[in-house]
Protein backbone atom coordinates (compact mmCIF):
# COMPACT_ATOMS: atom_id res chain seq x y z
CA UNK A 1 -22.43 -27.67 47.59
CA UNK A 2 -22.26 -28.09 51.32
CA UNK A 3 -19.04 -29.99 50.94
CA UNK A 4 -17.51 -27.55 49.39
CA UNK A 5 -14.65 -25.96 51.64
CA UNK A 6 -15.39 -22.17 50.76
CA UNK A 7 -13.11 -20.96 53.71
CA UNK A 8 -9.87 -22.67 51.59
CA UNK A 9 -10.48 -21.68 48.58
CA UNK A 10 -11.24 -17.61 49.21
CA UNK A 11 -8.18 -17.94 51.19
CA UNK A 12 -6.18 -20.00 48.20
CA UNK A 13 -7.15 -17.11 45.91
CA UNK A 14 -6.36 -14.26 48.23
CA UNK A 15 -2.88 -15.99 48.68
CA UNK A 16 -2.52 -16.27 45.35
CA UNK A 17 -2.94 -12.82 44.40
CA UNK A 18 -0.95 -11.36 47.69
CA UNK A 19 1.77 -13.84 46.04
CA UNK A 20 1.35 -12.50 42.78
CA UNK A 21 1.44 -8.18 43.76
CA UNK A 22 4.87 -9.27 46.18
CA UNK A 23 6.34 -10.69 42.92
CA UNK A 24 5.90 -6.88 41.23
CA UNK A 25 8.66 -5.85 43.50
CA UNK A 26 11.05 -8.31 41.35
CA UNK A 27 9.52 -6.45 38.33
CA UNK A 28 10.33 -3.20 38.93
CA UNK A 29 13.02 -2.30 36.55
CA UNK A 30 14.71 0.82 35.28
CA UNK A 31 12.03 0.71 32.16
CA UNK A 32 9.85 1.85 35.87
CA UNK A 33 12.21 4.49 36.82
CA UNK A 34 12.29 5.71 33.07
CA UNK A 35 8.22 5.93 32.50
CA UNK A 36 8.29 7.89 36.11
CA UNK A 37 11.18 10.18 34.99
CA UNK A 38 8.85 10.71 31.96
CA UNK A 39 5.81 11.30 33.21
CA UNK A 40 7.32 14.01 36.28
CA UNK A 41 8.69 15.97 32.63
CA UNK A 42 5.58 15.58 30.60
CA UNK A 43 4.06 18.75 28.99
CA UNK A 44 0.89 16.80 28.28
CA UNK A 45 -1.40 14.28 29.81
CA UNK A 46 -1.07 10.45 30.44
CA UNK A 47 -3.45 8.60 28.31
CA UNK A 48 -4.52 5.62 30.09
CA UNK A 49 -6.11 2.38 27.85
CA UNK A 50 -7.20 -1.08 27.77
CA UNK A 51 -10.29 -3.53 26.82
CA UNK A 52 -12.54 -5.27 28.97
CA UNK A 53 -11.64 -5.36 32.88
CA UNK A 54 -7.85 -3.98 32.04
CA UNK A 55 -10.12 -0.97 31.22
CA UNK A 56 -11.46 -0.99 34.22
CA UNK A 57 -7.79 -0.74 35.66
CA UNK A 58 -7.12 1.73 33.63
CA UNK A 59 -10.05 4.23 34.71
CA UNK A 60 -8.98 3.48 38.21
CA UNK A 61 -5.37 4.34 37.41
CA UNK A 62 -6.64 7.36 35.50
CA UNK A 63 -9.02 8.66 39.00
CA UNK A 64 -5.67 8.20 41.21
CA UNK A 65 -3.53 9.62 38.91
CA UNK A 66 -5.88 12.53 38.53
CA UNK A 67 -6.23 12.93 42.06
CA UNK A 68 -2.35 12.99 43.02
CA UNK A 69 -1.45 15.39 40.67
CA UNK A 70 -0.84 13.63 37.36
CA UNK A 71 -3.08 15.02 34.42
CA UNK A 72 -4.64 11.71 33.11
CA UNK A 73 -7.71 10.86 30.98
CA UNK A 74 -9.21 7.50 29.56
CA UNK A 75 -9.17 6.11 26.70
CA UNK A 76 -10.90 2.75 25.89
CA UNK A 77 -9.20 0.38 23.48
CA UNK A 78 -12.42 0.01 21.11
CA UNK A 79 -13.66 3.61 21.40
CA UNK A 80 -10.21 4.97 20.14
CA UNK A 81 -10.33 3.43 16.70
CA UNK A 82 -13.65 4.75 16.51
CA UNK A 83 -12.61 8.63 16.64
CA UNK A 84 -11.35 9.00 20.50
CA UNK A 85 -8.01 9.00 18.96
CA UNK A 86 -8.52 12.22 19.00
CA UNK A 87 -8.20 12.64 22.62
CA UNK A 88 -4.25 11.77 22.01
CA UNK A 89 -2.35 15.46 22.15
CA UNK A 90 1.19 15.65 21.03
CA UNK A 91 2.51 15.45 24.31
CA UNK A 92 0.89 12.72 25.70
CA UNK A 93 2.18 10.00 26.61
CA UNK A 94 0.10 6.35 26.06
CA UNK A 95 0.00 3.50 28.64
CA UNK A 96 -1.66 0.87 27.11
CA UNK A 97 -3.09 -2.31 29.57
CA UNK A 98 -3.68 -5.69 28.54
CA UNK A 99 -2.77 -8.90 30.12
CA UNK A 100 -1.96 -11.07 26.52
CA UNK A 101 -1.14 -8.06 24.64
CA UNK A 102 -2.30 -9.94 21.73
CA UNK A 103 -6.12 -9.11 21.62
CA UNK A 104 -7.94 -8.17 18.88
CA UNK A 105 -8.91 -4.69 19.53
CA UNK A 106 -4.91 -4.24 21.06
CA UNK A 107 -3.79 -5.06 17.76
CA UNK A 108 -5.83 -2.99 15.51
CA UNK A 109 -5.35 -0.07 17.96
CA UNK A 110 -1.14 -0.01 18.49
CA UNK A 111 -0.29 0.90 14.82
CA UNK A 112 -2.54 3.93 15.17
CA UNK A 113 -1.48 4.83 18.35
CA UNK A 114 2.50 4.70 17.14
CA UNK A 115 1.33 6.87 14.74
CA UNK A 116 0.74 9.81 16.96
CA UNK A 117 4.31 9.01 17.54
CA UNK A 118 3.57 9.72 21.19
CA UNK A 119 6.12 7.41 23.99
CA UNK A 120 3.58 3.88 24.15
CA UNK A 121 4.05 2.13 27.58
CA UNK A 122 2.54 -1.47 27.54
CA UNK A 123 1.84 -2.63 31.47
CA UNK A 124 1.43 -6.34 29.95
CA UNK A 125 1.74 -10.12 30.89
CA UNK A 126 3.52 -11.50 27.96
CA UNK A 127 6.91 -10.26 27.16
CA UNK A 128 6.38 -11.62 23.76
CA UNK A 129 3.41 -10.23 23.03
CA UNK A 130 2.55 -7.74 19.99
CA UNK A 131 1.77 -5.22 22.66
CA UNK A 132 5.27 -5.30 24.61
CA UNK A 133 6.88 -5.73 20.94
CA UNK A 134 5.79 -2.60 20.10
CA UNK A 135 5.55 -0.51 23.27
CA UNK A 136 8.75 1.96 23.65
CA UNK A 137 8.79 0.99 27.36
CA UNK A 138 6.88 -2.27 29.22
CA UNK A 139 5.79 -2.56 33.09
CA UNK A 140 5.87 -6.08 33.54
CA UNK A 141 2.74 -7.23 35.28
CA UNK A 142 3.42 -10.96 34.51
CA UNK A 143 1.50 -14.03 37.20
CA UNK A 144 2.03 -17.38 37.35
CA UNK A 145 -1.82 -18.21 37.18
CA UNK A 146 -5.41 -16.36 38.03
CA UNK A 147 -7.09 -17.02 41.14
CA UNK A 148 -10.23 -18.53 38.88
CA UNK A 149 -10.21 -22.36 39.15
CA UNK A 150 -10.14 -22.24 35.38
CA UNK A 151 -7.34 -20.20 35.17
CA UNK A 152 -9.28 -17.90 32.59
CA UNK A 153 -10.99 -14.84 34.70
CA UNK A 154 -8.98 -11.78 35.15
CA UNK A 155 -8.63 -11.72 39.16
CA UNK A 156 -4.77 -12.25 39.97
CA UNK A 157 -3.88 -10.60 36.74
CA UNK A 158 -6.23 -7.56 36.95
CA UNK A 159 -4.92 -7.04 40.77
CA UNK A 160 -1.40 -7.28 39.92
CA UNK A 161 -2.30 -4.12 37.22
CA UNK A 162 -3.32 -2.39 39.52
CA UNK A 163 -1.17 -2.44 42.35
CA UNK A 164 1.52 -1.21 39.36
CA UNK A 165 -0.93 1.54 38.43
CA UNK A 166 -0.15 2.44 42.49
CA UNK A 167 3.22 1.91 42.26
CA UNK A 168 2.97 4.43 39.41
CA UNK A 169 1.11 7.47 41.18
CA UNK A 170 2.51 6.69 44.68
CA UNK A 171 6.42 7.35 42.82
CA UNK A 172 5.34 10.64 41.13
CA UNK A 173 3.52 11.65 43.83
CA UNK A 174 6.84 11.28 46.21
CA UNK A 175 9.02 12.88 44.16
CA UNK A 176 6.11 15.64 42.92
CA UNK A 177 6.65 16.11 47.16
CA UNK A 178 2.83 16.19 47.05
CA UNK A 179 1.74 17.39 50.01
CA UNK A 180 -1.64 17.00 52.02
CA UNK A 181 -2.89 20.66 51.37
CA UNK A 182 -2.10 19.81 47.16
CA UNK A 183 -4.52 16.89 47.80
CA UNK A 184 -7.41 18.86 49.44
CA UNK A 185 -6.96 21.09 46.15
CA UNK A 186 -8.54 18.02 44.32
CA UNK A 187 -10.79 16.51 46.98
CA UNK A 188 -12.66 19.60 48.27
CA UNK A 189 -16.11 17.76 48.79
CA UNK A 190 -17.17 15.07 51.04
CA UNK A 191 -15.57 14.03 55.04
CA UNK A 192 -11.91 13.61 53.02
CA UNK A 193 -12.19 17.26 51.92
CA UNK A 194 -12.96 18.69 55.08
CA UNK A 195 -10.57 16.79 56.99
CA UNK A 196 -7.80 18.41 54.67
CA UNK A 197 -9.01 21.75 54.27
CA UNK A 198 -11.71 22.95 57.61
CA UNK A 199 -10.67 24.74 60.15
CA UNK A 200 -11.66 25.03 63.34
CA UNK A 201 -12.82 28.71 62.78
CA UNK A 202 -14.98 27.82 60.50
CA UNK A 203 -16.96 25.67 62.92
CA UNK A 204 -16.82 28.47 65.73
CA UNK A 205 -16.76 31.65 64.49
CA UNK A 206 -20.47 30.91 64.37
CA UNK A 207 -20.56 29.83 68.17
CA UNK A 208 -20.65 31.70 71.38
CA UNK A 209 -17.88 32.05 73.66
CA UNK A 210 -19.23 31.40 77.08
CA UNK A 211 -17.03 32.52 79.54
CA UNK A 212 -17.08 32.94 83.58
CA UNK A 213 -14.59 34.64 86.19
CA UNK A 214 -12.99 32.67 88.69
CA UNK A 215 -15.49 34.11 91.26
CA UNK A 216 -18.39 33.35 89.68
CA UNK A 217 -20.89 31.48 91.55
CA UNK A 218 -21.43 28.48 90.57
CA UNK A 219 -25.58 28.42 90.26
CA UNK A 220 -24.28 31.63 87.55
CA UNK A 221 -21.87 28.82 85.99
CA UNK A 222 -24.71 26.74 85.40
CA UNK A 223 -26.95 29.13 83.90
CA UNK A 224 -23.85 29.86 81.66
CA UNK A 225 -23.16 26.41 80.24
CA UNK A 226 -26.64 25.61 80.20
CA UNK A 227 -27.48 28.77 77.97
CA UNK A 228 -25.05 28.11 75.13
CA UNK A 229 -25.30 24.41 75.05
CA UNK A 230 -21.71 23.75 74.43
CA UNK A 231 -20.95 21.51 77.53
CA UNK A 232 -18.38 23.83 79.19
CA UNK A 233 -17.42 27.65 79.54
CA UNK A 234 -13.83 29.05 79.44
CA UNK A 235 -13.02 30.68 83.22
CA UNK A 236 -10.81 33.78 82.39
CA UNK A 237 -9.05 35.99 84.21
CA UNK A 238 -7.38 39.51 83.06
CA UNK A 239 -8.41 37.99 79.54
CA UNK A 240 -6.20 35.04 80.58
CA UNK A 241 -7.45 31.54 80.43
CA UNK A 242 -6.94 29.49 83.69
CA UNK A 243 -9.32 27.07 83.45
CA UNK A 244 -12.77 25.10 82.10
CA UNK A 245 -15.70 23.79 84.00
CA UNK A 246 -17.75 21.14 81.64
CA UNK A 247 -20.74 19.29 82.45
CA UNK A 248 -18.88 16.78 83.83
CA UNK A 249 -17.27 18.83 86.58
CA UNK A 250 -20.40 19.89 87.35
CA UNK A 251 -21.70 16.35 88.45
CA UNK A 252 -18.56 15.37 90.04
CA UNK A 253 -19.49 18.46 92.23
CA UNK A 254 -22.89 17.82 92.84
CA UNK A 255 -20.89 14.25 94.58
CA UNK A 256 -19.07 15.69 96.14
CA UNK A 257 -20.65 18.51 98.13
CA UNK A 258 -23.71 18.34 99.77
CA UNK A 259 -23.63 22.36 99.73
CA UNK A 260 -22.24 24.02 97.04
CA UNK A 261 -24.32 27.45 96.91
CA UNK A 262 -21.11 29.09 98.58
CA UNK A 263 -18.59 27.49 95.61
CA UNK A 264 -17.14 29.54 92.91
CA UNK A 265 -15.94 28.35 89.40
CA UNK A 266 -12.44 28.64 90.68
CA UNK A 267 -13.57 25.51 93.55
CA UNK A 268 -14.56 23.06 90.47
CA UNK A 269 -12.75 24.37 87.31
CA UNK A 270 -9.89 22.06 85.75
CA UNK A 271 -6.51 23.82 85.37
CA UNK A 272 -4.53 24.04 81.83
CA UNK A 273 -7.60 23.36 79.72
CA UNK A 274 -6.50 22.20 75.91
CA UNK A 275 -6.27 24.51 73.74
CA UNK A 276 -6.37 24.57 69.98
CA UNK A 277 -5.71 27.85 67.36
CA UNK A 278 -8.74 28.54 65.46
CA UNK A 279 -6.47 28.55 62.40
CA UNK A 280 -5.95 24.82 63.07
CA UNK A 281 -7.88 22.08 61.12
CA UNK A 282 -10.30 20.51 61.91
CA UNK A 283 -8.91 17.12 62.04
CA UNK A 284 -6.25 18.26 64.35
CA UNK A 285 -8.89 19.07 67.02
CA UNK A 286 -10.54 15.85 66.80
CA UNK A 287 -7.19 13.86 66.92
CA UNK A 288 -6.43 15.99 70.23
CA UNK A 289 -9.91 15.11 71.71
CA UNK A 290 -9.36 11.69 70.81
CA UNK A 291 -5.46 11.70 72.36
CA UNK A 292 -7.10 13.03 75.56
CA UNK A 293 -10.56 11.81 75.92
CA UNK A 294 -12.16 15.13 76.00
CA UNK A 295 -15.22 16.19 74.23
CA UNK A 296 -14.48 20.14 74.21
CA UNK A 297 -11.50 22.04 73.32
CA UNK A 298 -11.19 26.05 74.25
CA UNK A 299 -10.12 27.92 71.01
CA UNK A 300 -7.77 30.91 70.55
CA UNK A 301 -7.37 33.28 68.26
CA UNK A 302 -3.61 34.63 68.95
CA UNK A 303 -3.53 33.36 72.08
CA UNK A 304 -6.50 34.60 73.34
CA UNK A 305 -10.05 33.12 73.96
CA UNK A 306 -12.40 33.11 71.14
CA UNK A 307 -14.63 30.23 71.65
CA UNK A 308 -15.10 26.53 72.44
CA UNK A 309 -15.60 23.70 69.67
CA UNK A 310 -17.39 20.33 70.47
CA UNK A 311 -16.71 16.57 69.29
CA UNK A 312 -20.25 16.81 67.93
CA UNK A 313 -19.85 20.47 65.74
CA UNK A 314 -17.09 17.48 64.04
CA UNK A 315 -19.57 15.16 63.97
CA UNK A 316 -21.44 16.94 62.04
CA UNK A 317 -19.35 17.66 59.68
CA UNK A 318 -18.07 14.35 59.29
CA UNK A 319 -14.84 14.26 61.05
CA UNK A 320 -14.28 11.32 61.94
């Protein structure tokens, strides 16, 4: 075993399948543009099927199509000849996966499914299979070998499906123009759906809103920042903002001077804090943390002062 080189051959199958998803780009035909065109004008769903790990393509297909704005379901190749043909609607359309297009359970199923008389797409390996024979359309997923040494487990083959499953939902999701906010619609929970949909109002609106004058003193500015735990107050004037004072001005003071009991927050405050609309997301005040190495940004409502939000209310949330 120890002379086994297991460096060379992960990276001889990881070649071999980055060889075999670059060859798809030769494959991409107008039978591509046509299923696309298709789908984008489909009253019904897009019926996804296949047997054994081409089924495990398809559900993946099925979960991005879903989530990009394609109405999709599952089907699997053995279940539908045992009633889940009913899933099939009369405007469906059927893309069937399989790598031989001659198996068994593809066989028995594609007379049934031409039945419905719904379009049949095969995404197959073998132009000359029954599969492509009988499919109305075929996405060519064809590789010169599998990554197995024995040339017999699905691994290039599979991978090749499903970076044409991608290809699929990527195109209908261009020319859908789907847009960030459609994809919060479908990912509301979890870090993804927050960074598409939370705002920053809706970590602050919940916050206080320490503020100080210019003339405040600055044992007062401590009190202040200390009280609401935020890190930094807003200094306004006139209900203007002119500047911010965080804990870290605060200890490049306490360098600084020796005596600072006759300072004001005007003395140690940073001009032209960053600012951020509290109708913003959330993600957006991050990103300008992030851009400016700052762990507070002052928030507005209209302009004016409404609050502070902190790198760790995101954290919390799981902005990151």
């Amino acid at each position: 075993m120890h002379n086994i080189d297991i460096k060379k051959i992960a990276i001889d199958a990881i070649e071999l399948e980055a060889n075999a998803v670059q060859n798809l780009a030769t494959l991409i035909d107008d039978n591509f543009v046509t299923v696309v065109n298709k789908i984008l004008t489909l009253e019904g769903r897009v019926i996804v099927t296949g047997i054994g790990k081409s089924a495990i393509i398809a559900q993946k297909m099925v979960a991005t199509f879903n989530s990009t704005g394609t109405p999709s379901i599952f089907m699997h190749a053995a279940d539908a000849i045992h009633g889940d043909l009913g899933i099939i609607q009369k405007n469906d359309l059927i893309i069937a996966i399989s790598k031989s297009g001659n198996t068994p359970e593809i066989k028995v199923l594609v007379p049934f499914l031409k039945q419905t008389q719904n379009t049949l797409v095969a995404m197959v390996g073998n132009l000359e299979s029954y599969l492509a024979q009988q499919a109305d359309f075929i996405l060519d997923t064809t590789v010169e070998r599998e990554a197995c040494p024995n040339n017999l487990a699905p691994t290039t083959s599979t991978t090749a499906q499903l970076a044409m499953g991608d290809a699929l939902a990527v195109s209908l999701q261009t020319c859908r123009q789907f847009s960030d906010q459609d994809f919060a619609k479908y990912h509301p929970g979890g870090a993804l759906g927050k960074k598409l949909y939370l705002k920053v109002a809706d970590l602050t609106d919940a916050n206080a809103s320490p503020k100080v004058a210019p003339s405040t003193p600055i044992r007062d500015v401590i009190i202040t920042i200390t009280k609401f735990r935020l890190g930094a107050t807003a200094v306004i004037d006139n209900e203007e903002i002119i500047g911010i004072i965080t804990d870290g001005d605060i200890r490049r003071m306490l360098e600084k001077y020796e005596n600072f009991s006759s300072l004001t927050a005007k003395d140690i405050m940073a001009n032209a804090p960053k600012t951020i609309e509290a109708d913003e997301l959330a993600a957006e005040a991050l990103y300008r943390m992030r851009a400016n190495n700052i762990s507070q940004l002052l928030v507005t409502k209209k302009q004016v002062y409404s609050g502070i939000v902190h790198i760790q209310d995101l954290l919390k949330e799981g902005i990151i």
